[in-house]
Protein backbone atom coordinates (compact mmCIF):
# COMPACT_ATOMS: atom_id res chain seq x y z
CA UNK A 1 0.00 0.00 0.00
CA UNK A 2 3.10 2.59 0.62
CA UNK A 3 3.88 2.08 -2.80
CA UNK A 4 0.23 3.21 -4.01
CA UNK A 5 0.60 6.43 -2.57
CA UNK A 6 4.34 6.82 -3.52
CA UNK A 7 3.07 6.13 -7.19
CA UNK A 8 -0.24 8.22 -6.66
CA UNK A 9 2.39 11.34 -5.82
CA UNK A 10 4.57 10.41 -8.67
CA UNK A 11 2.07 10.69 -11.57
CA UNK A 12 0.46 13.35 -9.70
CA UNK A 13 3.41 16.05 -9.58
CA UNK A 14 4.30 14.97 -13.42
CA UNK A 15 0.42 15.58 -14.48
CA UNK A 16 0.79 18.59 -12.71
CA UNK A 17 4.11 19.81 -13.96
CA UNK A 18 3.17 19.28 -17.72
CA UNK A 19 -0.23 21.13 -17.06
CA UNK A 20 1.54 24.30 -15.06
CA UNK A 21 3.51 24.59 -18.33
CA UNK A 22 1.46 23.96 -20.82
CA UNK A 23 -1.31 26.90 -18.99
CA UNK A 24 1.41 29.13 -18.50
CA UNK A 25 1.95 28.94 -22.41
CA UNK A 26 -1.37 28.56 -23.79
CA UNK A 27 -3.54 30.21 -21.35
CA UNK A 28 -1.63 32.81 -19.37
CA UNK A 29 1.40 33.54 -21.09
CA UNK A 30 2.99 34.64 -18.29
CA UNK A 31 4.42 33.50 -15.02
CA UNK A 32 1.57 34.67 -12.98
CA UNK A 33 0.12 32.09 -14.11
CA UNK A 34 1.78 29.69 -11.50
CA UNK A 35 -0.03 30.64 -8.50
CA UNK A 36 -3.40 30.61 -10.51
CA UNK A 37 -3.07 27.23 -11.51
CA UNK A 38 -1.14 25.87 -8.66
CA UNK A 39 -4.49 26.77 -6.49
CA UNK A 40 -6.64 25.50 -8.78
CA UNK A 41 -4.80 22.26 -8.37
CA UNK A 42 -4.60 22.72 -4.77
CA UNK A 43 -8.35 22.99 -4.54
CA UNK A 44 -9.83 20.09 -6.62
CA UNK A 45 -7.33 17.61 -5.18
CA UNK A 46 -8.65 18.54 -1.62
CA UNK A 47 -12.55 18.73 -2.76
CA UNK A 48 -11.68 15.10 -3.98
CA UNK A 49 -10.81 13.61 -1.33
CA UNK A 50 -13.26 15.51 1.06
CA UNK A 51 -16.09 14.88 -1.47
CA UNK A 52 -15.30 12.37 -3.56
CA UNK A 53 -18.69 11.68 -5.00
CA UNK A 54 -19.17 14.77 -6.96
CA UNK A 55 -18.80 12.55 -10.31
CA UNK A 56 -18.90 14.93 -13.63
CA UNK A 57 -15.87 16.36 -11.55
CA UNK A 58 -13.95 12.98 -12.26
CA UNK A 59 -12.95 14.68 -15.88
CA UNK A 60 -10.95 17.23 -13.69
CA UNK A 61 -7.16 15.69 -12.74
CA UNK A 62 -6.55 17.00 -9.61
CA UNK A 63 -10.22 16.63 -8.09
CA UNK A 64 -9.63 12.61 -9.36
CA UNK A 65 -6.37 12.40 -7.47
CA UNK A 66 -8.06 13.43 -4.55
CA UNK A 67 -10.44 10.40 -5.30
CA UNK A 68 -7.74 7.88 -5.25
CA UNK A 69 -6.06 8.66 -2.54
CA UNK A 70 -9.30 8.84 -0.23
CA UNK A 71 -10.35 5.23 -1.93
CA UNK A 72 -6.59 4.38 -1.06
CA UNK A 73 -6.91 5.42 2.93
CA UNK A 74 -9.40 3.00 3.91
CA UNK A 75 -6.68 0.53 3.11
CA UNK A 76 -3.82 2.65 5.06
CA UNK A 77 -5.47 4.23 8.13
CA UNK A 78 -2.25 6.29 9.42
CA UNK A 79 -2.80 9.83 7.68
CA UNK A 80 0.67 10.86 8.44
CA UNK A 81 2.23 7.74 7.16
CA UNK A 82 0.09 8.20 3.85
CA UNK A 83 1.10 12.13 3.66
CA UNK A 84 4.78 10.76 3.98
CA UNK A 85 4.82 8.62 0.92
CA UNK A 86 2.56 10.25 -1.66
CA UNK A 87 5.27 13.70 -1.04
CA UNK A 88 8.16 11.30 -1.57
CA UNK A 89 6.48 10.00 -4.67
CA UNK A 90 5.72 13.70 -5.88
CA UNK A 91 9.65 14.30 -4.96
CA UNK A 92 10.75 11.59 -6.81
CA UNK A 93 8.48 12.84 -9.95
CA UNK A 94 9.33 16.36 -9.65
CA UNK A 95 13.08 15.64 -10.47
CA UNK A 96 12.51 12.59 -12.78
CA UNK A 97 10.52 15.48 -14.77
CA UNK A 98 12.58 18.31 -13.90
CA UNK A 99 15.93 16.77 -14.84
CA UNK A 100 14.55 14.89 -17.98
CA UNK A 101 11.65 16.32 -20.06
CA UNK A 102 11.92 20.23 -18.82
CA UNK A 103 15.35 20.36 -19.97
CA UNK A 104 14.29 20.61 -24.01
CA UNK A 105 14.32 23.85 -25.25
CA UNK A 106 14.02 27.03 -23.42
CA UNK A 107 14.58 26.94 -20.05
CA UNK A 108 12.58 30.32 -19.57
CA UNK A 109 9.72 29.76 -22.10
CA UNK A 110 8.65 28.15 -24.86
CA UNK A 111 10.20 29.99 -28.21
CA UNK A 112 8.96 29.23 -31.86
CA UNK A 113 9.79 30.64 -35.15
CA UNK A 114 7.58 30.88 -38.23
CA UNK A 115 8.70 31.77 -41.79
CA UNK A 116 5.85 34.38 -43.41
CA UNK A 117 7.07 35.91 -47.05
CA UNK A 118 10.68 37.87 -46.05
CA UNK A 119 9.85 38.04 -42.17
CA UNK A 120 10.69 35.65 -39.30
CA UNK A 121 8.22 35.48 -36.48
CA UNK A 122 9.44 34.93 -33.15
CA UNK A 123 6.69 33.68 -30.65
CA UNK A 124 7.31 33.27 -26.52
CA UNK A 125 4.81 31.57 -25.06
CA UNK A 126 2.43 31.57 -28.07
CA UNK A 127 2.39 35.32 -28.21
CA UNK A 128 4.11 37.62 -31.02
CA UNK A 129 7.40 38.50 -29.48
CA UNK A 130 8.94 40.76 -32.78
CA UNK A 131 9.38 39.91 -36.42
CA UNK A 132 12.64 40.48 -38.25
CA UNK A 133 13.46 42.49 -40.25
CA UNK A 134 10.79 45.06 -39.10
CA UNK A 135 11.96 48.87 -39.51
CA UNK A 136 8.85 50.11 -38.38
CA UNK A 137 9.57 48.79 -34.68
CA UNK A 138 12.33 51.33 -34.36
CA UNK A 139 12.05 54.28 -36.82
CA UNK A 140 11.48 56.53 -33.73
CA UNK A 141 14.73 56.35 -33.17
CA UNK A 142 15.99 58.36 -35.79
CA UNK A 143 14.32 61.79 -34.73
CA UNK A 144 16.46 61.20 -32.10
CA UNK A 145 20.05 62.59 -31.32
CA UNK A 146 22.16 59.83 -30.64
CA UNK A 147 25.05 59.66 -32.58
CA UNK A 148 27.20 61.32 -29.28
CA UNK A 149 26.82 57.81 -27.62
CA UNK A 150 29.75 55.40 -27.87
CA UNK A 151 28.23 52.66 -25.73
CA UNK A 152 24.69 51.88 -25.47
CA UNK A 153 22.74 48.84 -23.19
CA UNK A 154 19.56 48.15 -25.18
CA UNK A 155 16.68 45.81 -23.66
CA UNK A 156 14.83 45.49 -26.97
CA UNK A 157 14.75 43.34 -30.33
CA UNK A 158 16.82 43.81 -32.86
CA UNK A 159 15.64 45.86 -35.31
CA UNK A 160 16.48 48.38 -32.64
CA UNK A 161 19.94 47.37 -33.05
CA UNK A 162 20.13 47.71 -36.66
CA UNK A 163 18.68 51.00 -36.82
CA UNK A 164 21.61 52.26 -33.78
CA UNK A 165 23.74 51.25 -35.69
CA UNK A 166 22.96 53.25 -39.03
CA UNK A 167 22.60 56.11 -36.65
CA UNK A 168 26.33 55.72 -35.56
CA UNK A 169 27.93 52.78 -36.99
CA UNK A 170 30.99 53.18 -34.39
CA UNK A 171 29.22 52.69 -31.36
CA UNK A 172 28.91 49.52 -29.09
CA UNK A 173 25.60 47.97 -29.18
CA UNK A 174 25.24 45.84 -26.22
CA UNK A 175 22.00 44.17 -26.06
CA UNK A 176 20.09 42.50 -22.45
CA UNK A 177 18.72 38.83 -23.07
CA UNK A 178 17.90 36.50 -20.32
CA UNK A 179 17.05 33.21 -22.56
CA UNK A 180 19.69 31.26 -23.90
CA UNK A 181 17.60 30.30 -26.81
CA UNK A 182 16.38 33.77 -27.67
CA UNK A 183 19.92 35.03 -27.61
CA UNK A 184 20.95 32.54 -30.22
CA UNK A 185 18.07 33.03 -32.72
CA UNK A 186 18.94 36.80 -32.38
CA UNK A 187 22.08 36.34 -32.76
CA UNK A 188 21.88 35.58 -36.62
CA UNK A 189 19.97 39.15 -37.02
CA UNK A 190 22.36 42.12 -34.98
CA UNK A 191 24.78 44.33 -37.39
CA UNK A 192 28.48 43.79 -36.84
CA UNK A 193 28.59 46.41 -33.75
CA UNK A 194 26.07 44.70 -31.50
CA UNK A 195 26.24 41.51 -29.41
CA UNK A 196 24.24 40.11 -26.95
CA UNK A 197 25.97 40.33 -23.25
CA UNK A 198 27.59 37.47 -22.18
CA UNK A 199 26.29 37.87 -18.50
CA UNK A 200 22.40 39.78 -18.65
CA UNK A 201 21.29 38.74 -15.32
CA UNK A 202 24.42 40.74 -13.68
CA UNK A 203 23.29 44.20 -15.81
CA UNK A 204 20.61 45.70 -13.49
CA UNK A 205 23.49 46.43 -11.48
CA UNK A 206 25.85 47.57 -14.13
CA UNK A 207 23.92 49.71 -16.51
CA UNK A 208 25.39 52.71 -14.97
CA UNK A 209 28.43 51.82 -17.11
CA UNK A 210 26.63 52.92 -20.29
CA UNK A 211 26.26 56.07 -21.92
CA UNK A 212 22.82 55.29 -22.91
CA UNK A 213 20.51 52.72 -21.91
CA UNK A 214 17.01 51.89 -24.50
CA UNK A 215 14.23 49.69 -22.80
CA UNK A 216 11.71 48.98 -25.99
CA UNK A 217 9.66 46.76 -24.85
CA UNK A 218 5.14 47.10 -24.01
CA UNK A 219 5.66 45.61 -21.00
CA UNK A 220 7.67 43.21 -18.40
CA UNK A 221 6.63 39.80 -19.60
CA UNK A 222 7.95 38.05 -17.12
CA UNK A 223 9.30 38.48 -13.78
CA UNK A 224 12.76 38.36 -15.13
CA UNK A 225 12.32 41.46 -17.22
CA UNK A 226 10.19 43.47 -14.48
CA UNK A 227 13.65 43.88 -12.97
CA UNK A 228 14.50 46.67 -15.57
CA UNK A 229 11.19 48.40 -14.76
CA UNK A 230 12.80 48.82 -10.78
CA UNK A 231 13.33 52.01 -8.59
CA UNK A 232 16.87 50.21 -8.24
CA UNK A 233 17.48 49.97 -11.84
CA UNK A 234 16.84 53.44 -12.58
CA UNK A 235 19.14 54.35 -9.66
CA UNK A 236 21.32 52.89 -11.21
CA UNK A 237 21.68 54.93 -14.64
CA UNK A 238 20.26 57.97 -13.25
CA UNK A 239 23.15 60.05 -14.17
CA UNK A 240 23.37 58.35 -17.65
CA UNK A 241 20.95 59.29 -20.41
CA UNK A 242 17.46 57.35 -20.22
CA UNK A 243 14.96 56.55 -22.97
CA UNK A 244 12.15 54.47 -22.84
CA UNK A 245 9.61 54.28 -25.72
CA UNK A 246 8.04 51.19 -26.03
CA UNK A 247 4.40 52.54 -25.96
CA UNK A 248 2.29 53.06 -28.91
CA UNK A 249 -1.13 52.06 -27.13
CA UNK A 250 -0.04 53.50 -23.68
CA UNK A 251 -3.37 55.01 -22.83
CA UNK A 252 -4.62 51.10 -22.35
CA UNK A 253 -4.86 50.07 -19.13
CA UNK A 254 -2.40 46.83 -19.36
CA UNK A 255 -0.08 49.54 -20.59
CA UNK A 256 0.02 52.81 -18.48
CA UNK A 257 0.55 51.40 -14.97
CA UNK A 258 4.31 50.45 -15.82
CA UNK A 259 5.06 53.81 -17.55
CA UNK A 260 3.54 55.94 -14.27
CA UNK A 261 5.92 53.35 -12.21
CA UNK A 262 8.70 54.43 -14.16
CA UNK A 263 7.98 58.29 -13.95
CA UNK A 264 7.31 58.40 -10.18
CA UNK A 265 10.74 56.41 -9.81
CA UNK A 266 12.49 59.23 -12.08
CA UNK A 267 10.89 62.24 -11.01
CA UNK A 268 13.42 64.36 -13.03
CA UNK A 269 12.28 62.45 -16.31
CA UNK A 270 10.17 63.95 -18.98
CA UNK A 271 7.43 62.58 -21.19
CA UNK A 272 7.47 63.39 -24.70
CA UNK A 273 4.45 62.50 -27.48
CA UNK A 274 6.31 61.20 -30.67
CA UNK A 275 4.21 59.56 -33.91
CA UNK A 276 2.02 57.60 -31.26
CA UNK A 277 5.46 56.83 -29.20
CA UNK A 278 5.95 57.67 -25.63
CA UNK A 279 9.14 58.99 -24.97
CA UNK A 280 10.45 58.93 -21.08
CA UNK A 281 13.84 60.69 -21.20
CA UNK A 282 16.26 62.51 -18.35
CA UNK A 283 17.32 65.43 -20.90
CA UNK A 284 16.05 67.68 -23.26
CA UNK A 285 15.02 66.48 -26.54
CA UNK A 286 14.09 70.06 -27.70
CA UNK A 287 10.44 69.29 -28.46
CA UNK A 288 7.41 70.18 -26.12
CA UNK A 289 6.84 67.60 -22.94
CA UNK A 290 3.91 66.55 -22.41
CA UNK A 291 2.03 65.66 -18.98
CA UNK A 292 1.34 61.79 -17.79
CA UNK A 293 -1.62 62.09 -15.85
CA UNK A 294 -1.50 58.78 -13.98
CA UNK A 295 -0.21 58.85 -11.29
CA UNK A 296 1.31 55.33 -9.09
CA UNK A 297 4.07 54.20 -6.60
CA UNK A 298 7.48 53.20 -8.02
CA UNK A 299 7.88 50.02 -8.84
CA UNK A 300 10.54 48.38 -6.80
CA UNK A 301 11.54 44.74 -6.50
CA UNK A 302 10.45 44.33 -3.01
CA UNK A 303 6.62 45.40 -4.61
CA UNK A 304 7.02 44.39 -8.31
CA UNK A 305 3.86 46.20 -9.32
CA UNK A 306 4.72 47.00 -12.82
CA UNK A 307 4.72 43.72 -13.76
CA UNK A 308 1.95 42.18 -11.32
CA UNK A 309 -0.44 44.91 -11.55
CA UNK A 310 0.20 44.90 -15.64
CA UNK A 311 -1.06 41.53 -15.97
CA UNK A 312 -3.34 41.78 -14.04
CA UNK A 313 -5.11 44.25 -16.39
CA UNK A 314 -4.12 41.98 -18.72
CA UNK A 315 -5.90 38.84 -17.72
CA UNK A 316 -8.71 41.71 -16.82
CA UNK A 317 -9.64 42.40 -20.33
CA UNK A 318 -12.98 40.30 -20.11
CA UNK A 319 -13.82 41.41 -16.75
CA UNK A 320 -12.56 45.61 -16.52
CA UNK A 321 -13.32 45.71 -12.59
CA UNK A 322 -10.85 42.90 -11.39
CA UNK A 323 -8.23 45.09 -10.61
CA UNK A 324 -11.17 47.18 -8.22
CA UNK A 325 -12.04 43.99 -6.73
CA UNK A 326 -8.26 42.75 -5.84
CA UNK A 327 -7.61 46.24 -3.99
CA UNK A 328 -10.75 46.06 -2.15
CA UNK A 329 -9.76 41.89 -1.24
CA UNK A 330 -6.53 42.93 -0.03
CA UNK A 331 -8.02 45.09 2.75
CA UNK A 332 -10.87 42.92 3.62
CA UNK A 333 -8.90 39.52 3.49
CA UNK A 334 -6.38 39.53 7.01
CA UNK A 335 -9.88 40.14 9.03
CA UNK A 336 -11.71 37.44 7.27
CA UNK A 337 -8.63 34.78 7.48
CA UNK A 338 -8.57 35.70 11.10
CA UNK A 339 -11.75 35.40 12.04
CA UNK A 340 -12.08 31.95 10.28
CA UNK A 341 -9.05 30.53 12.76
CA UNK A 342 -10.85 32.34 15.97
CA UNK A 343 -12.26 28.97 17.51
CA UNK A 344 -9.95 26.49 18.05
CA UNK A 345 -9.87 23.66 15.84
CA UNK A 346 -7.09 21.59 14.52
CA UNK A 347 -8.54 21.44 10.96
CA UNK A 348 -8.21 24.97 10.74
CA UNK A 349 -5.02 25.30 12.24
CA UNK A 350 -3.67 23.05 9.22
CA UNK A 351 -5.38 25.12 7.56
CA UNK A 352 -3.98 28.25 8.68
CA UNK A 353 -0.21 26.64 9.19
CA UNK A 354 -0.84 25.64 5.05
CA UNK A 355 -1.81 29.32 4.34
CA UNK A 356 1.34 30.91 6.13
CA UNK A 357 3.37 27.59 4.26
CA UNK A 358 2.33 28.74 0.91
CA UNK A 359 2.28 32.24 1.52
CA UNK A 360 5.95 31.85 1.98
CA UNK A 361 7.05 29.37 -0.35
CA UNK A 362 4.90 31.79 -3.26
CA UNK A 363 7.47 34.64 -2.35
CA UNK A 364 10.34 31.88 -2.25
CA UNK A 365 9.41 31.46 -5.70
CA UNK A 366 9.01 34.89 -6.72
CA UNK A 367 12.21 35.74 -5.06
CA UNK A 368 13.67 32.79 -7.30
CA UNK A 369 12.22 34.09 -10.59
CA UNK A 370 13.27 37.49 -9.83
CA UNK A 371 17.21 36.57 -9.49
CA UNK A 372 17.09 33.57 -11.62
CA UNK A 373 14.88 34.48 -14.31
CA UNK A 374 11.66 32.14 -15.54
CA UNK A 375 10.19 29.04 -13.03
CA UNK A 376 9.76 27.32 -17.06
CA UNK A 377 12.55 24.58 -16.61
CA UNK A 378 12.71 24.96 -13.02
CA UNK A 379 9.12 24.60 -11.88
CA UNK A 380 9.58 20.55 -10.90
CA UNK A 381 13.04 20.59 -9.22
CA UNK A 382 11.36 23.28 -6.68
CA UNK A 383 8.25 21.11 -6.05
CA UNK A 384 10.47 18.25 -5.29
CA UNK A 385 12.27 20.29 -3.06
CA UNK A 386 9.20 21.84 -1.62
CA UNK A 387 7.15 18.16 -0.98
CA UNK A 388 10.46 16.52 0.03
CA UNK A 389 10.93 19.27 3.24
CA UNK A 390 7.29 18.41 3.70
CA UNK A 391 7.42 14.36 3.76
CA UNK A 392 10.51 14.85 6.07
CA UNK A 393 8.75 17.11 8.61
CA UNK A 394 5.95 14.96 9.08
CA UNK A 395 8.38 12.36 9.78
CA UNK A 396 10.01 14.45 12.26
CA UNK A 397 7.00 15.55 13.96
CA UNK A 398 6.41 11.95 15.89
CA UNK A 399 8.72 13.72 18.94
CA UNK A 400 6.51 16.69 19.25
CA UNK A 401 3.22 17.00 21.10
CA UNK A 402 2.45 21.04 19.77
CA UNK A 403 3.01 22.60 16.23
CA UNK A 404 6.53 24.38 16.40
CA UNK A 405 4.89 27.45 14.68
CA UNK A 406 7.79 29.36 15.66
CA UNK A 407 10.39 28.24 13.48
CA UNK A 408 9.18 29.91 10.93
CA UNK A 409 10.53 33.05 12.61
CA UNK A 410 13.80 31.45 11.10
CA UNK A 411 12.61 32.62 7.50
CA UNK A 412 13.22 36.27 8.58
CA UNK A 413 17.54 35.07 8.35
CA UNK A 414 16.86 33.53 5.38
CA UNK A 415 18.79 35.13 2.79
CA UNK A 416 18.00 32.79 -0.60
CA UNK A 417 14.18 31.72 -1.85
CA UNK A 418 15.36 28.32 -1.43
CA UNK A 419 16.10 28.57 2.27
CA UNK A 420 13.02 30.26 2.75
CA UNK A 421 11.74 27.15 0.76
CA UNK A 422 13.25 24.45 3.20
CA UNK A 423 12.12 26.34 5.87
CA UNK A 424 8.39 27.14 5.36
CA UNK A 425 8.11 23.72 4.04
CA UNK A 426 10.24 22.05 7.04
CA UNK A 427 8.31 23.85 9.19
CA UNK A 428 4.62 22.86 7.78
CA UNK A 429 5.32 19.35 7.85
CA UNK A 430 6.22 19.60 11.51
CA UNK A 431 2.87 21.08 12.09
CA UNK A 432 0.55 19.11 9.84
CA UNK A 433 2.61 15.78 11.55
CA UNK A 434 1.47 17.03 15.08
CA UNK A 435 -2.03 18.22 14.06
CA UNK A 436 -2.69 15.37 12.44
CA UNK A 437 -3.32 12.35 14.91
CA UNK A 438 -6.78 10.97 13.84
CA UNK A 439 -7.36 8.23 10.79
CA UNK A 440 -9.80 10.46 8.67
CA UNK A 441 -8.47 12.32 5.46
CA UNK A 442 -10.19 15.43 6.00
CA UNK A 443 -7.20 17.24 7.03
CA UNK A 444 -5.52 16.27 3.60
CA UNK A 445 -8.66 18.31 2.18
CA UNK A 446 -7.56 20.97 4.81
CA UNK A 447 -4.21 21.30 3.73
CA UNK A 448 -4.79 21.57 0.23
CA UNK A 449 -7.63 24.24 0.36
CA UNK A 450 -5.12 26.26 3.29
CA UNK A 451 -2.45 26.03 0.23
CA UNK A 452 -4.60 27.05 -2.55
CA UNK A 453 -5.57 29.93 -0.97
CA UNK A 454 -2.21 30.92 0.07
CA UNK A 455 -0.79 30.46 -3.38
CA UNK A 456 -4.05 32.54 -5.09
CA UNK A 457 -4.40 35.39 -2.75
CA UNK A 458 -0.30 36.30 -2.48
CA UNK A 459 0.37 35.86 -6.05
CA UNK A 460 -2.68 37.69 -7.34
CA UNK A 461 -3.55 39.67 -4.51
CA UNK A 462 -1.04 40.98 -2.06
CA UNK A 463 1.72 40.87 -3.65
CA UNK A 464 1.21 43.93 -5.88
CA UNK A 465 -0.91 45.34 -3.31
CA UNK A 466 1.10 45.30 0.15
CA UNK A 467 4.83 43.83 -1.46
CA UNK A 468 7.06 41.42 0.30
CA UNK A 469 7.64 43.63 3.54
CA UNK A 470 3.97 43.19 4.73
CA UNK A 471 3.31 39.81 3.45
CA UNK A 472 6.05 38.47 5.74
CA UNK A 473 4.94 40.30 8.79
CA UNK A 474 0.77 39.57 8.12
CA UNK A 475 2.13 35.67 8.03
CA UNK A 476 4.51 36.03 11.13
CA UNK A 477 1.57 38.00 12.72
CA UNK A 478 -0.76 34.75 11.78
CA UNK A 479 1.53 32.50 12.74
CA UNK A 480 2.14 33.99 16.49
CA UNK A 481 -1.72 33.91 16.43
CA UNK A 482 -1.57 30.12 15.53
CA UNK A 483 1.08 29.40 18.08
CA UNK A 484 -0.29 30.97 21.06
CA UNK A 485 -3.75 29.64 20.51
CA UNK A 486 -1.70 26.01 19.86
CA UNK A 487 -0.50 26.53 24.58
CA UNK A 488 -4.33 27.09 25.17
């Protein structure tokens, strides 16, 4: 019977894995997309094996994993011992998956290329990424004056490239790219003064060595790129000259929230109207500025709003008052979560302890993204990670008569996602193994629906809202709450 569950995890995490990716290409295009789905997942498996006669919801994966392992518990009464072996199975999947199948291709996204009449089309994630050669995409440039520059950082495609270089064929062209497999397709396209930098993740903190610096792109796709749309990026160039024009449709909502980051973190930064271009530049271009009438908080990359809050409007575009709604959860939400956990009940405890576990291993992964670049390749290796801390703190917990809530207290000298990984995770499985001491699944059901809220609400909700600073303290708040009420 161990070996049911272990293979019950295994298939699980790889069905899971596949799906993740193949949503985050198809349906969301982006990595927000992670927590969405992850939830989703979260939930069904946990109505399944609560409920698990709710049959036209059999078609659904996750609700008929939760099926099989509440048909399988009737066989294998000890909940902990069951938790134990279906994480190790969904360990052992993650990095069968992780170190075999994820590893073709990108490891940030998926890339394809399609041949139409003298053009190549270059797709990420199923969405029109730019088409070479294309002058159109950078003919702004040339009412520009920019043939003083002798070395330029440019975070765009390359027809951007092509047309610096006409403008002054002896300057260096450097040009930012985070995926390997981008960086080789564009390779084939830059003029003989422009390369792609060797080291791209390492240039947020060197762009001040540039006499100019271009970003030309709508918006940060990913969380990789939202690091360019920072308060500490700009910092970093703001005695260099600045342009950033990527904006014909700016007055769109998916569009004008990363532009008013960027002016509010470069106050000194004017706004110039150019052929439908918006122009964001620290000096005098000599034409008549215009005023941006939106208004927001810099983005910074402890509150990555530009990139957040962007696709958020985004994913809006069928329903235009999401983004109202969000704001209005993220005030409401601490006073309903707390007032759920008020009585004391060890289902809601797991509950809560699953909440504060996700909560912190969303940011882990955010944090991860944010240095690392794309959770694409990655995604499985971290899940293995994340369900093997879990299996091995339930395993731990036989020693221990009360949730060690407090450990997670730790995660404040955590300085890497993935310690802040082991840790939440470590830490959870202590407290579901404690909780956990009667033969019913239920608190299975508990923990998932505690996890898929924590992974929806952070990534979707409070994240752009509050940042990391009060996430961390709401959940150390939360679990102090947990804790005390844990000696009663």
């Amino acid at each position: 019977m161990p070996f049911l569950y272990f293979t019950l995890g295994l298939i699980s995490v790889v069905t899971q894995s596949v799906l993740i990716r193949l949503a985050q290409v198809y349906l969301f295009h982006t990595d927000l997309g992670y927590g969405i789905f992850l939830s989703f997942w979260l939930f069904f498996s946990g109505l399944g094996c609560f409920s698990p006669k709710i049959y036209p919801f059999y078609l659904i994966p996750p609700y008929l994993f939760g099926v099989i392992y509440n048909y399988f518990f009737k066989y294998l009464k000890q909940a902990n011992q069951a938790y134990i072996y279906e994480t190790l199975g969904f360990c052992f999947g993650g990095l069968l998956f992780g170190l075999g199948v994820s590893r073709i291709g990108s490891p940030y996204q998926k890339v394809t290329i399609k041949h139409y009449q003298s053009q190549d089309q270059i797709f990420t994630n199923n969405r029109p990424y730019y088409s070479f050669p294309a002058s159109e995409d950078a003919y702004v440039l040339k009412y520009l004056s920019l043939t003083s520059f002798s070395k330029v950082l440019l975070k765009a495609n390359p027809n951007y490239a092509h047309t610096l270089s006409q403008i002054s064929p002896q300057a260096q062209i450097d040009l930012l790219e985070v995926d390997p497999v981008l960086r080789k397709i564009g390779q084939k396209y830059l003029p003989a003064n422009a390369c792609f930098v060797s080291q791209p993740d390492l240039f947020p903190q060197q762009a001040g060595n540039y006499d100019l610096v271009i970003l030309a792109q709508d918006i940060p796709r990913s969380l990789s790129d939202n690091r360019y749309y920072t308060r500490e990026f700009f910092q970093t160039v703001k005695n260099k000259i600045l342009i950033i024009f990527p904006y014909r449709d700016f007055a769109a909502p998916a569009y004008y929230y990363p532009i008013a980051s960027i002016l509010s973190a470069l106050p000194s930064a004017k706004s110039y109207l150019v052929d439908n271009y918006l122009l964001i530049v620290n000096y005098d271009l000599g034409l008549q500025p215009i005023t941006f009438p939106v208004q927001a908080n810099p983005n910074s990359r402890r509150q990555p709003q530009a990139f957040f809050l962007a696709q958020i409007y985004h994913l809006s575009s069928l329903w235009p008052k999401l983004p109202i709604i969000i704001k209005i959860t993220a005030l409401i939400f601490p006073l309903i979560l707390l007032f759920f956990l008020t009585s004391k009940n060890d289902l809601k405890s797991i509950f809560g302890a699953s909440f504060v576990s996700f909560a912190f291993n969303t940011l882990a992964l955010y944090h991860f993204q944010e240095i690392y670049g794309s959770l694409y390749s990655q995604i499985s290796l971290l899940l293995a990670l994340n369900l093997f801390c879990l299996s091995l703190g339930v395993y731990l917990s036989k020693n221990f008569s009360r949730p060690p809530f407090l450990l997670f207290f730790l995660i404040l000298v955590s300085f890497h996602p993935i310690i802040t990984m082991i840790i939440a995770s470590l830490t959870y499985g202590f407290c579901f193994g404690v909780l956990n001491r009667q033969p019913i699944t239920s608190p299975y059901a508990f923990d998932s629906w505690g996890a898929a809220l924590g992974s929806l609400i952070v990534t979707t909700v409070l994240l752009p809202i509050w940042g990391i600073n009060y996430i961390v303290l709401f959940c150390l708040v939360l679990t102090l709450f947990l804790f005390f009420r844990s000696l009663n």
